[in-house]
Protein backbone atom coordinates (compact mmCIF):
# COMPACT_ATOMS: atom_id res chain seq x y z
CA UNK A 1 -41.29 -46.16 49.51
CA UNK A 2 -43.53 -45.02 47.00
CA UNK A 3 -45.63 -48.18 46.12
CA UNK A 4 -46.79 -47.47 49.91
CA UNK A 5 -48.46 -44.16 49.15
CA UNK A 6 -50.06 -46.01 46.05
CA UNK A 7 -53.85 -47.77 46.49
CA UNK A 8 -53.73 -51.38 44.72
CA UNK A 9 -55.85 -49.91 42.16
CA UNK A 10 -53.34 -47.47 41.29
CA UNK A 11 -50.00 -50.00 41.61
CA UNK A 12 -51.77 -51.98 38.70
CA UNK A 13 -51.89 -48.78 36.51
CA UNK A 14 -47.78 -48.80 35.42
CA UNK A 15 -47.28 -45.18 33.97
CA UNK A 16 -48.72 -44.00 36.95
CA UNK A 17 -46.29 -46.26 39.07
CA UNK A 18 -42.83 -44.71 36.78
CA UNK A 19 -44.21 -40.91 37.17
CA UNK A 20 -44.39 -41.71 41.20
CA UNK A 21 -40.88 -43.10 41.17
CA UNK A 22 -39.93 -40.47 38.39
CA UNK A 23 -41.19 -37.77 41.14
CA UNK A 24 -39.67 -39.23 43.83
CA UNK A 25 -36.01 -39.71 42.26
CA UNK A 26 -36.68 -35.39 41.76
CA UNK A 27 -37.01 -34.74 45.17
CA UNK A 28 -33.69 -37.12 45.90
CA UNK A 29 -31.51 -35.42 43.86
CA UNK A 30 -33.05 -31.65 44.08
CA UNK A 31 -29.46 -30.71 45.34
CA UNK A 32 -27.67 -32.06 42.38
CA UNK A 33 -30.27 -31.57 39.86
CA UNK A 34 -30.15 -27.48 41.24
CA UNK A 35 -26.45 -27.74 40.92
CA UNK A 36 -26.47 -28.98 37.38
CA UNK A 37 -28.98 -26.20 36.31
CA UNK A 38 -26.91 -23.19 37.97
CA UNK A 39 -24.11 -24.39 36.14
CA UNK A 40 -25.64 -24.18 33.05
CA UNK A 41 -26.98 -20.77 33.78
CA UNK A 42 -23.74 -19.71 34.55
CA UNK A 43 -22.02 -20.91 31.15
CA UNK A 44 -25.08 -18.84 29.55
CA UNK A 45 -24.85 -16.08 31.54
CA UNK A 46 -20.74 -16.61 30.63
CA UNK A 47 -21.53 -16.82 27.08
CA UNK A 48 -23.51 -14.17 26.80
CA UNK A 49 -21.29 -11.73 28.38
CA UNK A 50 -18.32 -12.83 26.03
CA UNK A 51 -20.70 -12.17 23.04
CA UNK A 52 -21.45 -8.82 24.26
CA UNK A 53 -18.03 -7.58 24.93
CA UNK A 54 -16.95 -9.64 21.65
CA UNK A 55 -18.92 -7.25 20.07
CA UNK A 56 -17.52 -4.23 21.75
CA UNK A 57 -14.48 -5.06 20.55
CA UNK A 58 -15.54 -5.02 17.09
CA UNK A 59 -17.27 -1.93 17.08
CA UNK A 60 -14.46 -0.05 18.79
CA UNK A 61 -12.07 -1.66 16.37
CA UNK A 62 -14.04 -0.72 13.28
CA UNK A 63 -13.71 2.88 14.80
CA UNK A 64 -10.32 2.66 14.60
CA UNK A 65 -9.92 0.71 11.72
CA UNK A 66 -11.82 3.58 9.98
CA UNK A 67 -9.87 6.03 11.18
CA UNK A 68 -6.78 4.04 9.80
CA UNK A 69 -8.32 3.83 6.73
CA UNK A 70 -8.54 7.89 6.63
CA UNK A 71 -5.22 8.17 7.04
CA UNK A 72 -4.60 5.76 4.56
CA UNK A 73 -5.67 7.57 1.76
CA UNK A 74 -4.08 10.76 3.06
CA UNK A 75 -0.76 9.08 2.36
CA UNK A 76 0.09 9.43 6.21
CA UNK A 77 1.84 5.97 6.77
CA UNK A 78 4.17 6.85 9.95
CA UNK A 79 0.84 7.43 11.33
CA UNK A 80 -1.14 4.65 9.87
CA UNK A 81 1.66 2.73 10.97
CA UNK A 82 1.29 3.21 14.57
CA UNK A 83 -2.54 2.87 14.11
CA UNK A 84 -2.57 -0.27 13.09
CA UNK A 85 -0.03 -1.85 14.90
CA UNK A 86 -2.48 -0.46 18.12
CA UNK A 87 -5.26 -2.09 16.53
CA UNK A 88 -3.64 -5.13 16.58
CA UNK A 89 -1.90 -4.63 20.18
CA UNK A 90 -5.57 -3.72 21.54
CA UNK A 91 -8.24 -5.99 19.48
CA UNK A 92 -6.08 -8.85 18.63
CA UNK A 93 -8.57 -11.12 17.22
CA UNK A 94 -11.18 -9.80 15.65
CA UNK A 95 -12.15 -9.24 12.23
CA UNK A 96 -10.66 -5.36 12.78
CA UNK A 97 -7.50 -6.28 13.63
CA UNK A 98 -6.76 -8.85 10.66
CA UNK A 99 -7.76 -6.09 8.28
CA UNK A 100 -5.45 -3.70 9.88
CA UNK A 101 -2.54 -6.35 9.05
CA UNK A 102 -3.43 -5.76 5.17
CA UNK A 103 -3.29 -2.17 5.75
CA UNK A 104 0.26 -2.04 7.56
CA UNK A 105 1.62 -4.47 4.70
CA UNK A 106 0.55 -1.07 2.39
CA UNK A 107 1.38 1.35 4.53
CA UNK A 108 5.46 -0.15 5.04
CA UNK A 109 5.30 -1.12 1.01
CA UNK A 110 4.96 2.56 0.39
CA UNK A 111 7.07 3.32 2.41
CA UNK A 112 10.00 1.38 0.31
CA UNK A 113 10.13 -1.52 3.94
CA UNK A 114 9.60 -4.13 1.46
CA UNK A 115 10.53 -7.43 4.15
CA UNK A 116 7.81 -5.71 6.58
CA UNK A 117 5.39 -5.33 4.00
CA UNK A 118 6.16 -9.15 2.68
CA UNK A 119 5.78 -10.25 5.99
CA UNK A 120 2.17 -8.30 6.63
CA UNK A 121 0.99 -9.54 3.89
CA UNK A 122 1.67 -13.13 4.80
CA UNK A 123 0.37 -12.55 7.77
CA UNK A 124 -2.97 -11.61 6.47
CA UNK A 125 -3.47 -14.43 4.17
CA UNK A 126 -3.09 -16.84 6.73
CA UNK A 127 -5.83 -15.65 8.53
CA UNK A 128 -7.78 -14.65 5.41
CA UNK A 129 -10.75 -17.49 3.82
CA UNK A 130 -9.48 -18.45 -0.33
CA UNK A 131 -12.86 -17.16 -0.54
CA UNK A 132 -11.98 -13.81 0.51
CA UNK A 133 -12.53 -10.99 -2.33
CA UNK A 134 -9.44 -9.05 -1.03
CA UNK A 135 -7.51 -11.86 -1.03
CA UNK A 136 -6.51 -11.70 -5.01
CA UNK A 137 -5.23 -8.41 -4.47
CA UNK A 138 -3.05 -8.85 -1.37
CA UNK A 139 -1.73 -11.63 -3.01
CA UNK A 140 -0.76 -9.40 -5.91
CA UNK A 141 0.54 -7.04 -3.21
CA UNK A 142 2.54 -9.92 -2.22
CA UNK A 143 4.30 -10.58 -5.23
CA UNK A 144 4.83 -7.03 -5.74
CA UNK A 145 7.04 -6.58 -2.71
CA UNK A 146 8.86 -10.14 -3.61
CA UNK A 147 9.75 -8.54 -6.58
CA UNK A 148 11.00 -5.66 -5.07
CA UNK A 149 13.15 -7.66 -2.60
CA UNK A 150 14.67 -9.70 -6.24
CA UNK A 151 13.01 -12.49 -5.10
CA UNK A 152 11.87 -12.98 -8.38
CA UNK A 153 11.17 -16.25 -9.17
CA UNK A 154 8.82 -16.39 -6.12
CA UNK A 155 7.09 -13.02 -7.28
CA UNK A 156 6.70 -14.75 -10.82
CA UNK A 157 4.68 -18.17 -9.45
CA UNK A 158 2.37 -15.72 -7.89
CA UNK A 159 1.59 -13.71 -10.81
CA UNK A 160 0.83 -16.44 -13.14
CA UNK A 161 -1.48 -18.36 -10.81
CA UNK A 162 -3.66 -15.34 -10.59
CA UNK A 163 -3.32 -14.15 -14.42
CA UNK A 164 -4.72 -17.86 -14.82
CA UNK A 165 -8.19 -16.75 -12.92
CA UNK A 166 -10.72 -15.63 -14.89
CA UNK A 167 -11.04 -12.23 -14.57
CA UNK A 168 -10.87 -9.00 -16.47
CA UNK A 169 -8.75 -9.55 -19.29
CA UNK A 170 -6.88 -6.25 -18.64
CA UNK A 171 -5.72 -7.33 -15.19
CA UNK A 172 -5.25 -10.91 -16.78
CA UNK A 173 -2.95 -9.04 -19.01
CA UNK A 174 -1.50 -7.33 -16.42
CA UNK A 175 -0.43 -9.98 -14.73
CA UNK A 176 1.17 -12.15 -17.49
CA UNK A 177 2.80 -9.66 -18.54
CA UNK A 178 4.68 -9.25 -14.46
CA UNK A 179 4.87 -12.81 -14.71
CA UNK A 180 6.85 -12.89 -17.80
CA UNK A 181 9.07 -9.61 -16.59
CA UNK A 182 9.74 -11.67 -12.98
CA UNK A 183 10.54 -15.32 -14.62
CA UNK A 184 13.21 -13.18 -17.31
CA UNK A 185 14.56 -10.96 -14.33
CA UNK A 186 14.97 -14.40 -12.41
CA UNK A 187 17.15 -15.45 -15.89
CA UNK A 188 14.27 -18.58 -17.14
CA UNK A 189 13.96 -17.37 -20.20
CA UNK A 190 11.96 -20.66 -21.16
CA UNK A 191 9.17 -19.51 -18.63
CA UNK A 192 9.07 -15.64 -19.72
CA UNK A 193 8.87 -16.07 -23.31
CA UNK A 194 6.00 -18.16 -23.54
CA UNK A 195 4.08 -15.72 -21.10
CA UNK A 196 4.94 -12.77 -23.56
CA UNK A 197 3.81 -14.73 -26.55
CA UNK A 198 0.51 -16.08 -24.91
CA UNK A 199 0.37 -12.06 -23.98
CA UNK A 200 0.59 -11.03 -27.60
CA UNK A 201 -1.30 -13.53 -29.00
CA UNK A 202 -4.46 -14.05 -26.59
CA UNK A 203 -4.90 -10.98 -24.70
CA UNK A 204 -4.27 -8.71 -27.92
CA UNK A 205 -7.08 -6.04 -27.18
CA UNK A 206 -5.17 -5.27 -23.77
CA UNK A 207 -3.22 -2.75 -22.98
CA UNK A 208 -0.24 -4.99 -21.50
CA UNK A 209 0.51 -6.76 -25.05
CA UNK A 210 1.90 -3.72 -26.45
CA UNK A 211 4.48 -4.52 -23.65
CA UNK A 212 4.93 -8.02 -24.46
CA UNK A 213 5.48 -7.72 -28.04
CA UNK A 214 8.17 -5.23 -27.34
CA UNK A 215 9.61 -7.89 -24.74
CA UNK A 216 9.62 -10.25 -27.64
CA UNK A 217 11.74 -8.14 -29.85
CA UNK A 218 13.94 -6.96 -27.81
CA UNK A 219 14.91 -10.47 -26.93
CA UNK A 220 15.19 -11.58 -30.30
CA UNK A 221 16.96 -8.85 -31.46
CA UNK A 222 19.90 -10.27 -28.24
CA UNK A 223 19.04 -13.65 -29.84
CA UNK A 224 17.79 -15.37 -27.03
């Protein structure tokens, strides 16, 4: 025991006695105490090596997310298409990948697949923060292809949350004035008009209430 290795002097001095017994209770339980510490260094070494080849990922996904993005802009959407969907196959995941989901709802709007592109888009805004700056415009994307499927009324909610955003008043405009075209395509008359109207009269300086006011009279002149 260790009190035996201990003069009388030295049993009378107590944090003396505990760092005996703490050094003792060591050299009992070396084996489990050299257990516990190579199993933490193997969840570092672990975690390290996930955040390395996390990283990979990334940066080889970036590479091809930039080469999607060329052919983007080249108006090559079979191709971008195929890119994207390999991006996603390949680096499902990361950052990469969720923006290629935003480009493949584009690429299959453009290319008149309206359900694919709705369903892309979706896709992306579940994964994408409300903080997100691309998120306005995807979700303008959104309503667009909505629209295009008639599914109007659903297209119109969207516009007129984001018209209500501060913003630039011409894409404020912009959007009231889809909103109002959506609600009358989806036959609510009482929910278009007053967009038109709020069109005309508050967003005057923009380009979009030249529309509205033509809106107006045209349903006047059918008297509804």
């Amino acid at each position: 025991m260790t009190e035996l290795r201990l003069t009388r002097r030295q049993k009378e001095d107590p944090v003396l006695v505990v760092w005996v017994r703490f050094q003792d209770w060591i050299l009992e339980n070396s084996r489990v105490l050299l257990g516990v510490v190579g199993v933490a260094a193997a969840l570092g070494i672990v975690s390290f090596l996930w955040l390395r080849t996390r990283a990979d990922a990334e940066a080889k996904a970036s590479g091809q997310l930039a080469e999607a993005a060329a052919l983007y802009w080249r108006g090559d959407y079979g191709p971008l298409i195929q890119r994207a969907n390999d991006i996603k196959r390949t680096y499902g995941g990361t950052k990469a990948a969720t923006e290629a989901e935003r480009m493949l709802g584009d690429a299959y709007f453009w290319q008149g697949d309206f359900v694919k592109a709705k369903e892309s888009y979706e896709s992306y805004l579940k994964k994408t923060p409300a903080s997100s700056q691309l998120r306005p415009g995807v979700e303008r994307s959104l309503a667009q292809a909505l629209e295009s499927q008639k599914q109007y009324a659903q297209a119109a909610e969207i516009y007129e949350r984001l018209a209500a955003v501060d913003g630039p008043r011409d894409v404020r405009g912009e959007l009231y004035y889809a909103a109002g075209r959506a609600w009358q395509e989806a036959g609510n008359l009482a929910k278009a008009k007053p967009l038109y109207q709020k069109l005309a009269a508050e967003f005057g300086d923009t380009p979009s209430a030249g529309d509205a006011e033509i809106a107006l009279g045209e349903l006047e002149a059918q008297g509804k």
